[in-house]
C-alpha atoms as a PDB file:
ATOM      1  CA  UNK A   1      -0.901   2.028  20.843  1.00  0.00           C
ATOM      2  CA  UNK A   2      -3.406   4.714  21.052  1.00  0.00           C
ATOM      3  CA  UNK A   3      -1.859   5.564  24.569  1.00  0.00           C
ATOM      4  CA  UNK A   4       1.058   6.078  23.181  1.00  0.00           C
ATOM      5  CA  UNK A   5       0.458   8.182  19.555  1.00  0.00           C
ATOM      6  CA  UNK A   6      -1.680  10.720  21.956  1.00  0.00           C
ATOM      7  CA  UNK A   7       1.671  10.940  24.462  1.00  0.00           C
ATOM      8  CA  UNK A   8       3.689  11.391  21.099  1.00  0.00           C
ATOM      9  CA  UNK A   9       1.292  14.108  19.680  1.00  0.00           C
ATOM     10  CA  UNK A  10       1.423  15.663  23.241  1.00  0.00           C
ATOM     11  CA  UNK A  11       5.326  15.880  23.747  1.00  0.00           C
ATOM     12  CA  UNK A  12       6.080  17.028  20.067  1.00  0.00           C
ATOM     13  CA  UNK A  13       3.334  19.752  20.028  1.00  0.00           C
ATOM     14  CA  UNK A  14       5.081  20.990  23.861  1.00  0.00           C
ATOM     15  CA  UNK A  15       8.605  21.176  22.361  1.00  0.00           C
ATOM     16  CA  UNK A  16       7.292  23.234  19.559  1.00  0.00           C
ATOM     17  CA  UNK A  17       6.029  25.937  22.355  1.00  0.00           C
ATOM     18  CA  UNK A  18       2.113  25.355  21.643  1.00  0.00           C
ATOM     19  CA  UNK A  19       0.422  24.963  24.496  1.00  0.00           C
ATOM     20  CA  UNK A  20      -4.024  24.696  24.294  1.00  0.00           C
ATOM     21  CA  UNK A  21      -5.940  26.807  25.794  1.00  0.00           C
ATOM     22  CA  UNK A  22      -9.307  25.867  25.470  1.00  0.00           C
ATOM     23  CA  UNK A  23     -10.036  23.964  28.348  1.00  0.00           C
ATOM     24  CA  UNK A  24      -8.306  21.462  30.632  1.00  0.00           C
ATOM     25  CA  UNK A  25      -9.699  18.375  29.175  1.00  0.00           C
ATOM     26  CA  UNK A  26      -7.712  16.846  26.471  1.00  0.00           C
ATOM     27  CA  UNK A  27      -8.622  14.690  23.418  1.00  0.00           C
ATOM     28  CA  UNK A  28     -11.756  16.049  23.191  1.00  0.00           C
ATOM     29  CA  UNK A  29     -13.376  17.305  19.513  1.00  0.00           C
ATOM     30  CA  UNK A  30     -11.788  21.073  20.221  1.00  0.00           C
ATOM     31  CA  UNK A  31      -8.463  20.123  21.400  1.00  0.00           C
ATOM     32  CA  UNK A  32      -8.030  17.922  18.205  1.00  0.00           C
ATOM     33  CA  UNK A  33      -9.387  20.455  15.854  1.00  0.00           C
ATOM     34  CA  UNK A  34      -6.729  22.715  17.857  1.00  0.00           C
ATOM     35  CA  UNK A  35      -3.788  19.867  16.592  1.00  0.00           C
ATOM     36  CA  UNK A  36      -5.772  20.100  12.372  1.00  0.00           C
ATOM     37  CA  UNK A  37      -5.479  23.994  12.384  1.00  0.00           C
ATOM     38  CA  UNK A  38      -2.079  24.241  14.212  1.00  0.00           C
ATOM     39  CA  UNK A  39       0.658  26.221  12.179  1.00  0.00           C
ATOM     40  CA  UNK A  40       3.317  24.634  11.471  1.00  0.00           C
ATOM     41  CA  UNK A  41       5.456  24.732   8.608  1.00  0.00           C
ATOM     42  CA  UNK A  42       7.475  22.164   6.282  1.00  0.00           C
ATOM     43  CA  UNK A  43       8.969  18.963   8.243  1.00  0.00           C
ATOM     44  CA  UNK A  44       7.063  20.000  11.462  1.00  0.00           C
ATOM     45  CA  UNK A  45       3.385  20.397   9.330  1.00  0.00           C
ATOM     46  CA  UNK A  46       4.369  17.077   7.830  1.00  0.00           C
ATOM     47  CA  UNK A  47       5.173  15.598  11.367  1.00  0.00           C
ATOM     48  CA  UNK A  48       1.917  16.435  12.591  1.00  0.00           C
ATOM     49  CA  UNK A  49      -0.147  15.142   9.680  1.00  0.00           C
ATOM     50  CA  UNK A  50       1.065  11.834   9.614  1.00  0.00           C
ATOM     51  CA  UNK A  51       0.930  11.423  13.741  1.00  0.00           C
ATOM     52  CA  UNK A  52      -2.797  12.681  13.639  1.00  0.00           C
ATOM     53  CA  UNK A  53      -3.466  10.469  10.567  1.00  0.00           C
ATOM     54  CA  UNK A  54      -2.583   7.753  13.050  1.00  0.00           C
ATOM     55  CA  UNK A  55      -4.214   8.503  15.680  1.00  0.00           C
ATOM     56  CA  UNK A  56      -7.444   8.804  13.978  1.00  0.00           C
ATOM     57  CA  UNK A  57      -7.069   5.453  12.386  1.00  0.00           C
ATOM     58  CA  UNK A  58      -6.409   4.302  16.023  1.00  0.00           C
ATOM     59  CA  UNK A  59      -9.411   5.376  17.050  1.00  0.00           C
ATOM     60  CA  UNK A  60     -11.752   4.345  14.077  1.00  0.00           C
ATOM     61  CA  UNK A  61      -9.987   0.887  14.888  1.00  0.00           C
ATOM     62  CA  UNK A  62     -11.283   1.131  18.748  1.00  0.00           C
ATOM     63  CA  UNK A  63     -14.763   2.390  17.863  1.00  0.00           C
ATOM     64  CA  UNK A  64     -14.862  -1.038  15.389  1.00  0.00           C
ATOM     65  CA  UNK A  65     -14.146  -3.358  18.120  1.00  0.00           C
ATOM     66  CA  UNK A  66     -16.187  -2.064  20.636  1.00  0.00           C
ATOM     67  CA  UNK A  67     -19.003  -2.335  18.452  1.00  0.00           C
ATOM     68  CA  UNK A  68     -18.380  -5.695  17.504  1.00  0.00           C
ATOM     69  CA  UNK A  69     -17.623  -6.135  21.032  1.00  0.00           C
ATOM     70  CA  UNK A  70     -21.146  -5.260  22.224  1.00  0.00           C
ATOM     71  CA  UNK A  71     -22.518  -7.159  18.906  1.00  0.00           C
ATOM     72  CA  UNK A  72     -21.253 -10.678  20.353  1.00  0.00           C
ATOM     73  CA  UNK A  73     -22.181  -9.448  23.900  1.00  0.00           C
ATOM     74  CA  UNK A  74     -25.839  -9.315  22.955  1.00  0.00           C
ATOM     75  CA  UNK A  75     -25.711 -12.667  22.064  1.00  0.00           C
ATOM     76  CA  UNK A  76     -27.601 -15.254  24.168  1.00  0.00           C
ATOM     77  CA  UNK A  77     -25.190 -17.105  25.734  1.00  0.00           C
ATOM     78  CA  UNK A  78     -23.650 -13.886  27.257  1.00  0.00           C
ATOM     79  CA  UNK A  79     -25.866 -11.240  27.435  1.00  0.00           C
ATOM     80  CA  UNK A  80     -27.846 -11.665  30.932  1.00  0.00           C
ATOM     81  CA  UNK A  81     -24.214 -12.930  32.541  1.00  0.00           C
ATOM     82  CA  UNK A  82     -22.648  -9.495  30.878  1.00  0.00           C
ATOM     83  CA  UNK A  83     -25.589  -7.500  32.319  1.00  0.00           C
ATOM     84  CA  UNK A  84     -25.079  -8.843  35.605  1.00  0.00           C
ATOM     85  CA  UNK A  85     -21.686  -8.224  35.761  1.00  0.00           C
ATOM     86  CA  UNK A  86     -21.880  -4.726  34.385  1.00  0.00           C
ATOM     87  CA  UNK A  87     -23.875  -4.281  37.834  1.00  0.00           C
ATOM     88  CA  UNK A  88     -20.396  -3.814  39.492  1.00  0.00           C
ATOM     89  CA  UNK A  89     -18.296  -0.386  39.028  1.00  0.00           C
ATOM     90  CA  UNK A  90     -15.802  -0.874  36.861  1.00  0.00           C
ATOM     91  CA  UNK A  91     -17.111  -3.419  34.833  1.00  0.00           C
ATOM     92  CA  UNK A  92     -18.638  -2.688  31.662  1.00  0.00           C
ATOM     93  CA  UNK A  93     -19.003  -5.134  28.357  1.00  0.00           C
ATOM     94  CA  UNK A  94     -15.678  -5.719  27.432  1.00  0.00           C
ATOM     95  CA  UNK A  95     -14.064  -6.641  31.057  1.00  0.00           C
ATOM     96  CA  UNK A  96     -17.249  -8.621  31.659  1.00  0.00           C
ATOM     97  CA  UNK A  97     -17.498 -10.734  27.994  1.00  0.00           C
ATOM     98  CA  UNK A  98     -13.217 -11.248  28.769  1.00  0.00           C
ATOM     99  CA  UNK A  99     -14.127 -12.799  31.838  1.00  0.00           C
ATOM    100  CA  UNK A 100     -16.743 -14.954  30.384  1.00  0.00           C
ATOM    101  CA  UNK A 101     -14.507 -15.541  27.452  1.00  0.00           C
ATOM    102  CA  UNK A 102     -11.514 -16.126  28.893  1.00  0.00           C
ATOM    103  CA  UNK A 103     -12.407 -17.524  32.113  1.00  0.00           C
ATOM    104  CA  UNK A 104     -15.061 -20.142  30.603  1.00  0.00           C
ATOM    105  CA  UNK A 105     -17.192 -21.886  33.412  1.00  0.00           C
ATOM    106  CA  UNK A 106     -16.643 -20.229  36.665  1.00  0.00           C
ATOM    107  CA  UNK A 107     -17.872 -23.467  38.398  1.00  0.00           C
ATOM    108  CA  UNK A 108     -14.143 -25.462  38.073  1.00  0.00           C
ATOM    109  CA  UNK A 109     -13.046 -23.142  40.568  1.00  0.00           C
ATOM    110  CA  UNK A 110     -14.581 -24.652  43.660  1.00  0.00           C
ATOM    111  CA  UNK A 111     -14.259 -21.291  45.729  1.00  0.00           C
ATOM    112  CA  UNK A 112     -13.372 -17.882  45.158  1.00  0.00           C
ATOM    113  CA  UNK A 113      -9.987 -17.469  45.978  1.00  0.00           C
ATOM    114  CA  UNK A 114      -9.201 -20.144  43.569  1.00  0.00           C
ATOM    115  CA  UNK A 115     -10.217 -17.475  41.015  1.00  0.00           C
ATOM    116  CA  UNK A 116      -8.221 -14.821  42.279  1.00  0.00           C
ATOM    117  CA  UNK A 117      -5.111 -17.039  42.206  1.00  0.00           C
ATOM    118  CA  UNK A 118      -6.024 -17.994  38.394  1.00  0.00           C
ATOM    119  CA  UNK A 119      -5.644 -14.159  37.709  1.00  0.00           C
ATOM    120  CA  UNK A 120      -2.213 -13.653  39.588  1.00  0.00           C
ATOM    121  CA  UNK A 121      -3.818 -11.731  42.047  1.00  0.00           C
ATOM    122  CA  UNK A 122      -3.073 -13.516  45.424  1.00  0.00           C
ATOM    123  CA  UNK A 123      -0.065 -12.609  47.316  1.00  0.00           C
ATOM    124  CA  UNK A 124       3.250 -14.883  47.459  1.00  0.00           C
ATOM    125  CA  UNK A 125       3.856 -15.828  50.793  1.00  0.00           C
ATOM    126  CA  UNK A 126       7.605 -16.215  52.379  1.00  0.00           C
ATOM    127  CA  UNK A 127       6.731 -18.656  55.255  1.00  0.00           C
ATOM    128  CA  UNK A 128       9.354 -19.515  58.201  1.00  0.00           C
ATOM    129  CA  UNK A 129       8.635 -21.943  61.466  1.00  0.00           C
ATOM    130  CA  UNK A 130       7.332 -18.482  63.470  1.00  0.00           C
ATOM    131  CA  UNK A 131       5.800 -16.452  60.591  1.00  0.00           C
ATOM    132  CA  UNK A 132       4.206 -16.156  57.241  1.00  0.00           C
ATOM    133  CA  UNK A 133       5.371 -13.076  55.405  1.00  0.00           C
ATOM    134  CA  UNK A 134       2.925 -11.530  52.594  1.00  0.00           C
ATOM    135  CA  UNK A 135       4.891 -10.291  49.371  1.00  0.00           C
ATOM    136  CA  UNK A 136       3.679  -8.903  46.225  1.00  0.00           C
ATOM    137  CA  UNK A 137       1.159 -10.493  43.978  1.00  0.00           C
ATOM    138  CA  UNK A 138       2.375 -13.933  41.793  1.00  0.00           C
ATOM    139  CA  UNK A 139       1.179 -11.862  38.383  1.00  0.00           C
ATOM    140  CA  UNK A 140       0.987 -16.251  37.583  1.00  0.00           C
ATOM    141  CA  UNK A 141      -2.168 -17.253  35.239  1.00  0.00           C
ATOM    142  CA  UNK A 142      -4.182 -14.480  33.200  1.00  0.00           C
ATOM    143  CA  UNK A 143      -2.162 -11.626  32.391  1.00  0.00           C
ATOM    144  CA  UNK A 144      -4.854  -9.676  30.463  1.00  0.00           C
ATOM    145  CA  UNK A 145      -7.829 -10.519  32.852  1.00  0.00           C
ATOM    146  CA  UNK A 146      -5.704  -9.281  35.724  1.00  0.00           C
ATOM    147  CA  UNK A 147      -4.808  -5.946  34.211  1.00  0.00           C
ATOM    148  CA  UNK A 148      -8.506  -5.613  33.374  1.00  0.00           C
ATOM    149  CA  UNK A 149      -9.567  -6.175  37.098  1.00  0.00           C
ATOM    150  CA  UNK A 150      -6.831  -3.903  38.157  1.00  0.00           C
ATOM    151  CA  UNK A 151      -7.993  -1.514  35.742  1.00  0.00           C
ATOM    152  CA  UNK A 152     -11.442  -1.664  37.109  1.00  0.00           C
ATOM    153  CA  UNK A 153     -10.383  -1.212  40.984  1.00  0.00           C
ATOM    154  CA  UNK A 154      -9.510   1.818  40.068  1.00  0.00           C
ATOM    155  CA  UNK A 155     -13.221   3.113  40.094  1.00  0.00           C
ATOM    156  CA  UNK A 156     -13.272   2.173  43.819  1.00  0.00           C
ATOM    157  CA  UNK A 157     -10.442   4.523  44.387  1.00  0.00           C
ATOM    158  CA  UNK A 158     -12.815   7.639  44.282  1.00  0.00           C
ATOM    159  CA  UNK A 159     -16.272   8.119  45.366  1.00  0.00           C
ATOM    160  CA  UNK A 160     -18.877   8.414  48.143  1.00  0.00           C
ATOM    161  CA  UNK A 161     -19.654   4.943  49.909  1.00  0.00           C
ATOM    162  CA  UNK A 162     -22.949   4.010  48.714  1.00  0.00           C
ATOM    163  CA  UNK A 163     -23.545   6.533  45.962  1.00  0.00           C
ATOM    164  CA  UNK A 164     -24.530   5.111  42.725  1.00  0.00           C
ATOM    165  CA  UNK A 165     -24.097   7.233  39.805  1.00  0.00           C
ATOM    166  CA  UNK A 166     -26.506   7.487  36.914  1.00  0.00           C
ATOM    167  CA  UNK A 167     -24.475   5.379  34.788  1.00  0.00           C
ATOM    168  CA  UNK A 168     -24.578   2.490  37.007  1.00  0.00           C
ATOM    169  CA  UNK A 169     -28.301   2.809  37.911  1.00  0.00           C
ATOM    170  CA  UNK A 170     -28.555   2.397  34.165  1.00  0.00           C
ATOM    171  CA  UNK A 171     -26.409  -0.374  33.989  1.00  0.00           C
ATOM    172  CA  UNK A 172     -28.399  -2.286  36.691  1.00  0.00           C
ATOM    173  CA  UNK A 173     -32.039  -1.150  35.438  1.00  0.00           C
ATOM    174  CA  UNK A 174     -32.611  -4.446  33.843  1.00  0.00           C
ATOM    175  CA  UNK A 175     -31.479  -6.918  36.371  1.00  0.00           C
ATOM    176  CA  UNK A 176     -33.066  -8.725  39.172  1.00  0.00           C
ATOM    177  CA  UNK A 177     -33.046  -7.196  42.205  1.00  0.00           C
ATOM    178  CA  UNK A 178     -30.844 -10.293  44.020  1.00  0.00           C
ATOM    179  CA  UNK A 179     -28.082  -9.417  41.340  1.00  0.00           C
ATOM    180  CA  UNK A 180     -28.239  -5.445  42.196  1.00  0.00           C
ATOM    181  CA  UNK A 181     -28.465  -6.013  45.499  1.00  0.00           C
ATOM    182  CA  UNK A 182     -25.085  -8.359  45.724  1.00  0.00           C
ATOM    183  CA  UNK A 183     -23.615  -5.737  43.631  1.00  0.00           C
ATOM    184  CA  UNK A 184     -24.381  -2.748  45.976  1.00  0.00           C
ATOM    185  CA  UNK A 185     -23.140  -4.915  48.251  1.00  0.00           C
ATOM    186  CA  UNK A 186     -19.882  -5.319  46.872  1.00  0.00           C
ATOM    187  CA  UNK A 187     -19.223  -1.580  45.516  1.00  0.00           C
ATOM    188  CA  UNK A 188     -20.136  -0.689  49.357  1.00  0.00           C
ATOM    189  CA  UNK A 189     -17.921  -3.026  50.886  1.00  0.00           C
ATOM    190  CA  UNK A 190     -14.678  -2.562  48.302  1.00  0.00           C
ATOM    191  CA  UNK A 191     -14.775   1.461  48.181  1.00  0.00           C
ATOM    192  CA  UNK A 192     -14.642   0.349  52.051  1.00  0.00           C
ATOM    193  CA  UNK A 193     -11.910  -1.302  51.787  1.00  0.00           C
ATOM    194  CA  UNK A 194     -10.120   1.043  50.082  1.00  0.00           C
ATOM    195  CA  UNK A 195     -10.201   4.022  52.135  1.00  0.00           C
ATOM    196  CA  UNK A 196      -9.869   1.784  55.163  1.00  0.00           C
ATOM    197  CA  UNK A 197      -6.401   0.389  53.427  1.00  0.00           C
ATOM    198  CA  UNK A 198      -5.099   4.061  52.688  1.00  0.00           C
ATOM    199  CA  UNK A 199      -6.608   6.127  54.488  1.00  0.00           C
ATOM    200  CA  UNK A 200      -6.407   4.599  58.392  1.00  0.00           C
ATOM    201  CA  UNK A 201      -3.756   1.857  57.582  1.00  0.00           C
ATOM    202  CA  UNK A 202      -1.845   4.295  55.634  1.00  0.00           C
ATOM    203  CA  UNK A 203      -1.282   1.471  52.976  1.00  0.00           C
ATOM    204  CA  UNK A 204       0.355   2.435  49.144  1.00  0.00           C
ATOM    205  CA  UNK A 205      -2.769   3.163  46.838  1.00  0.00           C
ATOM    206  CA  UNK A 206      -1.800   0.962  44.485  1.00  0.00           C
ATOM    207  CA  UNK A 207      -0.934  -1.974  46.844  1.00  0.00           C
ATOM    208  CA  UNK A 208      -4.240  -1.252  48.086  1.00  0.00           C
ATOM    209  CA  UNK A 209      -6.442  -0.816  44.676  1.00  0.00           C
ATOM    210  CA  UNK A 210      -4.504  -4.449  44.099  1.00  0.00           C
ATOM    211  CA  UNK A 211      -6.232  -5.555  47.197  1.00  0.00           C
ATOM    212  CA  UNK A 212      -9.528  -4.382  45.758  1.00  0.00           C
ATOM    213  CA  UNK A 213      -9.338  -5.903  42.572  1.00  0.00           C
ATOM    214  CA  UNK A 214      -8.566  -9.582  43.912  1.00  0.00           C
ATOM    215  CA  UNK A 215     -11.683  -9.065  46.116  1.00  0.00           C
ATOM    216  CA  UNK A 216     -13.497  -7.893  42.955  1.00  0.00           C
ATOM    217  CA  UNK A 217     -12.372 -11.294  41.237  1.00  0.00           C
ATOM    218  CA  UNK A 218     -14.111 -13.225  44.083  1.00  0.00           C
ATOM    219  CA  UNK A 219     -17.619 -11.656  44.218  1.00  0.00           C
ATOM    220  CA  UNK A 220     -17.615 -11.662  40.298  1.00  0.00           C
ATOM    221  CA  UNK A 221     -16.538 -15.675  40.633  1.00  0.00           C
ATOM    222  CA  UNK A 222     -19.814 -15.700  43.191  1.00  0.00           C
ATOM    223  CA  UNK A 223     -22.192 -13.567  40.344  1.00  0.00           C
ATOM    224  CA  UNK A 224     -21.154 -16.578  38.176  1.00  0.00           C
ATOM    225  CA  UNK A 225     -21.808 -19.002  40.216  1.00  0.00           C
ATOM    226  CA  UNK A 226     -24.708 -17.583  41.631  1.00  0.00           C
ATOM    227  CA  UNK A 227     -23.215 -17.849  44.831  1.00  0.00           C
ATOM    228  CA  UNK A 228     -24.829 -14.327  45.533  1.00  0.00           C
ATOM    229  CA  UNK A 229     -26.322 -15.078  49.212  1.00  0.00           C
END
């Protein structure tokens, strides 16, 4: 919803000819403060008001839930597992306590892939007597889990190989070297992938950031199982 009040704000500040010009980053405190002390007059002031009124309840609403978010993450039973998982780009609390969440124990799926097809994220396969053809993904099983991994793939669609930012050394700070190491592992090897898939194969980006995230799903099954060898 949040997504779509900004897009709304957007498109009905454009077709009244205001256009910001105080940077090329959007949504940040100056660009709203541009939307408060826009003028506008009767319907159109109104119009505003009540879409920016919105929006910042959106937003308050967000801010809640990710604090309660990390509140339950802290918790025992999830925080070390969260931590671990937050070792991977891409994955930060609320992708990692969904998985935990959602997925409950990792160990009924005997291997990896078994995960992957729990998510959707395994290709449908069109098989004849002389050939097996690959089609798109089943989208079967978790619908929100899958959109979160796909989500996250994205962050191996950009980057140096091997570079770690300072975000995710802070992010891994606190976990045992076998965990950081399997996850440098698996950033390496999926930002790999990626520019392998597009860039020599000449595969679609998102076909191939797809590819990435079922991967993903499989290394995070072996973090969980501690299947990290």
């Amino acid at each position: 919803m949040l997504k779509k009040i900004k897009q709304q704000i957007l498109s009905f500040v454009l077709r009244k000819g205001k256009r910001f010009e105080g940077g090329k980053t959007y949504w940040t405190i100056a660009h709203v403060k541009w939307f408060r002390n826009m003028e506008l007059e009767g319907l159109d002031k109104e119009t505003l008001s009540e879409y920016l009124i919105t929006y910042e309840y959106l937003v308050d609403k967000i801010k809640r839930f990710d604090e309660r978010i990390e509140e339950l993450a802290g918790k025992e039973k999830y925080n070390e597992k969260v931590k671990n998982m937050s070792c991977l780009l891409g994955i930060k609390t609320h992708t990692a306590l969904s998985m935990l969440v959602e997925v409950g124990d990792f160990e009924r799926f005997e291997k990896a892939p078994m995960l992957a097809a729990f998510l959707g994220l395994v290709p449908e396969e069109n098989t004849t007597s002389d050939s097996v053809n690959r089609l798109s993904i089943t989208k079967a099983g978790n619908s929100h889990l899958r959109r979160l991994l796909v989500e996250a793939a994205q962050n191996y669609t950009r980057g140096t190989i091997g570079h770690k930012s300072v975000v995710l050394k802070e992010r891994q700070k606190n976990c045992s070297p076998e965990v950081v190491a399997y996850a440098d592992k698996a950033n390496e090897r999926l930002r790999r992938k990626f520019y392998r898939m597009t860039l020599q194969k000449n595969i679609n980006r998102n076909v191939a950031a797809t590819a990435v995230a079922r991967e993903l799903a499989c290394f995070i099954w072996g973090m969980n199982t501690g299947n990290i060898n």
